[in-house]
Protein backbone atom coordinates (compact mmCIF):
# COMPACT_ATOMS: atom_id res chain seq x y z
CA UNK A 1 80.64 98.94 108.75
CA UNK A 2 83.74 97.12 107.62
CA UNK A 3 85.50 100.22 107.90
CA UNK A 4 84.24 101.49 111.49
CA UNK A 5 85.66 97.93 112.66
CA UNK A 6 88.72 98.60 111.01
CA UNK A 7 89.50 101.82 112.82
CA UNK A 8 88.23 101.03 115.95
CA UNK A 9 90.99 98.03 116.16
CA UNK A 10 93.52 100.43 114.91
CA UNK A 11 92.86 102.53 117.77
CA UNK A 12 92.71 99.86 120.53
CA UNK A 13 95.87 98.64 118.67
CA UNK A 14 97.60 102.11 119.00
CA UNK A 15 95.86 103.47 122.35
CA UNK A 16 97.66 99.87 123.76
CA UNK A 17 101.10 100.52 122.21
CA UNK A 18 101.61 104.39 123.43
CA UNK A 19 103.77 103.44 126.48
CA UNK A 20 106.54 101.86 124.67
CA UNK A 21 106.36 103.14 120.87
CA UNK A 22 108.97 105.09 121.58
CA UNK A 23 111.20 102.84 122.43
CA UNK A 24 110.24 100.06 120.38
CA UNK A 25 110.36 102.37 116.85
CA UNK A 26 113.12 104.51 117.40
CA UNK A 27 115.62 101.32 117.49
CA UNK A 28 113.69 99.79 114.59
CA UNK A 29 114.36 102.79 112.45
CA UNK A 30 118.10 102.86 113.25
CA UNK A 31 118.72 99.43 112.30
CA UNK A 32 117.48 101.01 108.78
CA UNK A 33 120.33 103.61 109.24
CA UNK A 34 118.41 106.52 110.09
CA UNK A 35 116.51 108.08 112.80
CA UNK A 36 113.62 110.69 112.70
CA UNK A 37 115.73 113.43 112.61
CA UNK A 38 117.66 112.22 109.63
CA UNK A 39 114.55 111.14 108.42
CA UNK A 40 112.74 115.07 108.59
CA UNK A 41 116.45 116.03 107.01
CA UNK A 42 115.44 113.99 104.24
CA UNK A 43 111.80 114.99 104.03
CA UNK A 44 112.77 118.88 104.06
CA UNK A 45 115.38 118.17 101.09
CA UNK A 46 112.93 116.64 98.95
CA UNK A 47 109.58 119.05 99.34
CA UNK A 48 111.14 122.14 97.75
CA UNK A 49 111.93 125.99 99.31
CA UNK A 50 108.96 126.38 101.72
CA UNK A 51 109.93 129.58 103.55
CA UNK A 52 107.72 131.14 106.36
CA UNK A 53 107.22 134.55 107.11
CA UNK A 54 104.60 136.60 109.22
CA UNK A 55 102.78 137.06 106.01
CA UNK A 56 102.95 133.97 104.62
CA UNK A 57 103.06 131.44 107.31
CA UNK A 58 103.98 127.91 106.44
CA UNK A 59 101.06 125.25 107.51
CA UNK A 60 102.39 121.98 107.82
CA UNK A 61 99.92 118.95 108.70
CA UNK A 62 101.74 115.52 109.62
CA UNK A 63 98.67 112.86 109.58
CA UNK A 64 99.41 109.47 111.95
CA UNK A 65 101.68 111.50 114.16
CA UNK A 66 101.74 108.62 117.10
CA UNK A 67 103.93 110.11 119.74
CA UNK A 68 105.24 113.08 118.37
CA UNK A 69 108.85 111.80 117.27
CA UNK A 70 108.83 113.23 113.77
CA UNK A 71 106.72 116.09 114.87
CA UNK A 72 109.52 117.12 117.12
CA UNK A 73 111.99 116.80 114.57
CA UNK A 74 110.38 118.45 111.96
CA UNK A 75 109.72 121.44 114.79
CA UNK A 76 113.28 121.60 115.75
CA UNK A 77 114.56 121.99 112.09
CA UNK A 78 111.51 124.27 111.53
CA UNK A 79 110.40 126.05 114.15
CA UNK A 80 108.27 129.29 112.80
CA UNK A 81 106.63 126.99 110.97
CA UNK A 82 102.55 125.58 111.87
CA UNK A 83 102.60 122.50 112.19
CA UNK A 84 99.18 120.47 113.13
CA UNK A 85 98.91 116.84 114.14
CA UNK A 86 96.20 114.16 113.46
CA UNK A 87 96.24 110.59 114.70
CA UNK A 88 93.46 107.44 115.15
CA UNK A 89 94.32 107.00 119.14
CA UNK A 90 93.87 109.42 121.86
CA UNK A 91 96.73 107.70 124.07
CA UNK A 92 99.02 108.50 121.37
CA UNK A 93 97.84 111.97 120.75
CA UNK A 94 98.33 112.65 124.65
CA UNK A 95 101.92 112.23 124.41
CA UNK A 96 102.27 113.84 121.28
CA UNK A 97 100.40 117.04 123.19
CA UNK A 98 103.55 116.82 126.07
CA UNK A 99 106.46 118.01 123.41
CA UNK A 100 104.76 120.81 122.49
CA UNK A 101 105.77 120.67 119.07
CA UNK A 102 102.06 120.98 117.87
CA UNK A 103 100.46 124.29 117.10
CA UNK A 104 97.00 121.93 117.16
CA UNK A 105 96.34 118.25 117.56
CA UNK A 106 93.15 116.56 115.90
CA UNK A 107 91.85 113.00 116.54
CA UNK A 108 90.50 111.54 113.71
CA UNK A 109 91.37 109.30 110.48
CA UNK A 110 93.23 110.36 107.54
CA UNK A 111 89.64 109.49 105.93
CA UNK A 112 88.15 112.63 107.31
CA UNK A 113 90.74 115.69 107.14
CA UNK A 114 89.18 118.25 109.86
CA UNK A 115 90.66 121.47 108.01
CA UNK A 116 89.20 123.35 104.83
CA UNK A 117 89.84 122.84 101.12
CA UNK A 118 93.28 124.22 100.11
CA UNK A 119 94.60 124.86 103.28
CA UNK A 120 97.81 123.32 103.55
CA UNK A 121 101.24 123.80 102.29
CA UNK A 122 102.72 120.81 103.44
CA UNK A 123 101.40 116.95 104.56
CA UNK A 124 103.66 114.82 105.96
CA UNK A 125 103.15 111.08 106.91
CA UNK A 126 105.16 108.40 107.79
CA UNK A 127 104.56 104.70 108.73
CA UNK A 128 100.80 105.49 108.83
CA UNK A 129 99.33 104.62 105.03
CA UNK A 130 99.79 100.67 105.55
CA UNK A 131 97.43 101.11 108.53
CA UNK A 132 94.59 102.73 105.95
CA UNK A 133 91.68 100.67 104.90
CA UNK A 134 90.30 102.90 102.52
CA UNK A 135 93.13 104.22 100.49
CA UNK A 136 91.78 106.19 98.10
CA UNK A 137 89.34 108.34 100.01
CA UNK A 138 92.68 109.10 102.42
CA UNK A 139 94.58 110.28 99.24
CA UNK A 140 91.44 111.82 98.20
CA UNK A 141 91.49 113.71 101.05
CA UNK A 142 95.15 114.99 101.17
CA UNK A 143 94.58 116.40 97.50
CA UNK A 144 91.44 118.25 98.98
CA UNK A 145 93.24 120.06 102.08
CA UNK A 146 96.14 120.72 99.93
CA UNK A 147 96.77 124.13 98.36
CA UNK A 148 97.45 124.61 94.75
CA UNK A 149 101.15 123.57 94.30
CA UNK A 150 101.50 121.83 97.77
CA UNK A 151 102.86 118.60 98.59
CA UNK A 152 102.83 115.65 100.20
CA UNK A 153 105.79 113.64 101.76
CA UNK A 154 104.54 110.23 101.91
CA UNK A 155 107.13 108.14 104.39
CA UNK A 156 105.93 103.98 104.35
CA UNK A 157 106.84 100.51 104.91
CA UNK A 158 106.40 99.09 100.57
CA UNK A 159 106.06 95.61 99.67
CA UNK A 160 108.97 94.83 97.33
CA UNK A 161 108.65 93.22 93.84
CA UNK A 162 110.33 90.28 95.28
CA UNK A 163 107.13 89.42 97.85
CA UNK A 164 103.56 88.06 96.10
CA UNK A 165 100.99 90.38 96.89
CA UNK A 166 98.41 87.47 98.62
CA UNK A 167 101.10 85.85 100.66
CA UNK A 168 102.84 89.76 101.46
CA UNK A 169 99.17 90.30 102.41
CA UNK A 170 99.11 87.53 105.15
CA UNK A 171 102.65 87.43 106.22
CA UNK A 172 102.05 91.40 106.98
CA UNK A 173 99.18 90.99 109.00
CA UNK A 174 100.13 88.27 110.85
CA UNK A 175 103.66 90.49 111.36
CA UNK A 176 101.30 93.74 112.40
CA UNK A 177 99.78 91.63 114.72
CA UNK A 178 103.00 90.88 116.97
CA UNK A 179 105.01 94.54 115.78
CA UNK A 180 101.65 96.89 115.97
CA UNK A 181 99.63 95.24 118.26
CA UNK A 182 97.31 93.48 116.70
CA UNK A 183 96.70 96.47 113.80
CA UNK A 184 95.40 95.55 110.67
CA UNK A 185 97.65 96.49 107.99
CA UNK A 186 97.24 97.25 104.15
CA UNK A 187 100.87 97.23 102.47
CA UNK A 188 101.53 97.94 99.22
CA UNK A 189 104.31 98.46 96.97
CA UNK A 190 105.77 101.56 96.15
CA UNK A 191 104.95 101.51 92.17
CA UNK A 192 101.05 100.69 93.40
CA UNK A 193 101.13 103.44 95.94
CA UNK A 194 102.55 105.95 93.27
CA UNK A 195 99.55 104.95 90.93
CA UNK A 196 97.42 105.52 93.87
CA UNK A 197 98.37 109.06 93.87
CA UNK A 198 97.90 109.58 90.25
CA UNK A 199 94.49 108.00 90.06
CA UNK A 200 93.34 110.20 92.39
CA UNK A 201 94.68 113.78 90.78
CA UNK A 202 98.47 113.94 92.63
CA UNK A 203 100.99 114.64 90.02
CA UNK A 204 104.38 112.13 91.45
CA UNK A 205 107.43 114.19 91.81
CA UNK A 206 110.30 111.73 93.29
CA UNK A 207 110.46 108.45 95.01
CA UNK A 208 113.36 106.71 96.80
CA UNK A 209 114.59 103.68 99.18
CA UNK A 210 115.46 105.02 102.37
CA UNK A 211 117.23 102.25 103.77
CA UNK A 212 120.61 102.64 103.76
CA UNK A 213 121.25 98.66 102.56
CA UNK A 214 118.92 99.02 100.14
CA UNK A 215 119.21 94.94 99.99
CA UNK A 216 117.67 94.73 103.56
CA UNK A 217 113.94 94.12 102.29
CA UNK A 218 114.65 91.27 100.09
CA UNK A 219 117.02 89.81 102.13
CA UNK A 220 115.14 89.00 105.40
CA UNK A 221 111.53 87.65 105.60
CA UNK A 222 109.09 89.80 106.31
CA UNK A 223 110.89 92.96 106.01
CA UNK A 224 109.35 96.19 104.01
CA UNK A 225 111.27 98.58 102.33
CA UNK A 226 111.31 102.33 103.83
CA UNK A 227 110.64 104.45 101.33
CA UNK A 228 109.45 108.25 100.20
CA UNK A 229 107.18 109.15 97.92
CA UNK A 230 106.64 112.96 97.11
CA UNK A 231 103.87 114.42 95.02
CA UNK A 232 102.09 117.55 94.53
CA UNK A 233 98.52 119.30 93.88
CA UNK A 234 98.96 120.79 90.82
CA UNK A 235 98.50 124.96 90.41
């Protein structure tokens, strides 16, 4: 029940933010020093040799896609590659649909992964995790749809060491509420997310800040610090 609420407000939160998350993200991330291009640059360097080929086509799934903005990217640096697209609100998805970057869009949760065991080569995410309630089934999930030796490039906003967990846990939501429309949020830090993804099977391959003053989260109140986290399904 708990959980049903939660999503549901994510996706009112979401379905009310489609018109301007463009332009209210893309400056956001550039005051990190990096946009999403740089930002599927990054991914791409970190997630190994992927190479596609009509007999071994490359299936990439990107799971909270919003608008499409790393989609695109990711399309434009790889374009004979699949690449599918999930996200919680339909007003997002419909804009995501318009830059055609998408071989197929799904609406759903990253709870409930609608594509078969061992599927994918690739799962992207960013900026989507904090909005997860259930954290472990999502991870679960992304170690199911995974093939053997696949990865994951997980992209979030991390709670740094310097922030207590219950007052991080207020000050976030009460920051969600005016940044993400009301969304409820579930940040953690990057060493908790990376035991996250052992405790549910991932082995964890590389982690780093992506901000490029790597001071910027424990300087200012309130702010997270970007970073990656990439892990793999063992063969």
């Amino acid at each position: 029940m708990l959980s049903r609420a939660w999503n549901a407000a994510l996706s009112a939160s979401f379905d009310a933010w489609a018109r301007s998350y463009d332009q209210d993200v893309v400056p956001m991330l550039a005051r990190r020093g990096h946009g999403y291009l740089e930002l599927a640059k990054v991914i791409l360097e970190h997630v190994g040799g992927l190479t596609a080929s009509p007999a071994n086509p490359i299936l990439c799934f990107e799971l909270g896609i919003g608008t499409g903005v790393l989609g695109s990217a990711m399309h434009r640096l790889r374009p004979k590659w699949q690449l599918y697209g999930l996200d919680i609100s339909a007003e997002m998805l419909r804009r995501a649909a318009a830059t055609g970057a998408y071989a197929k869009l799904f609406h759903g949760t990253a709870e409930c992964l609608p594509v078969g065991s061992g599927t994918v080569d690739l799962l992207v995410t960013a900026f989507m995790m904090h909005s997860v309630m259930r954290r472990q089934v999502a991870l679960t999930e992304m170690l199911r749809v995974l093939k053997p030796g696949g990865t994951l490039a997980l992209v979030d906003l991390y709670r740094t060491t310097s922030r207590w967990p219950v007052i991080s846990s207020v000050m976030d939501n009460i920051l969600s509420a005016f940044h993400e429309r009301g969304a409820p949020s579930r940040y953690a830090s990057i060493d908790e997310m990376r035991n996250a993804l052992r405790q549910v099977g991932f082995s964890v391959s590389a982690g780093r800040c992506l901000d490029a003053d790597e001071t910027i989260a424990q300087r200012k109140t309130g702010k997270r610090m970007h970073g990656l986290i990439v892990a793999t399904r063992e063969r």
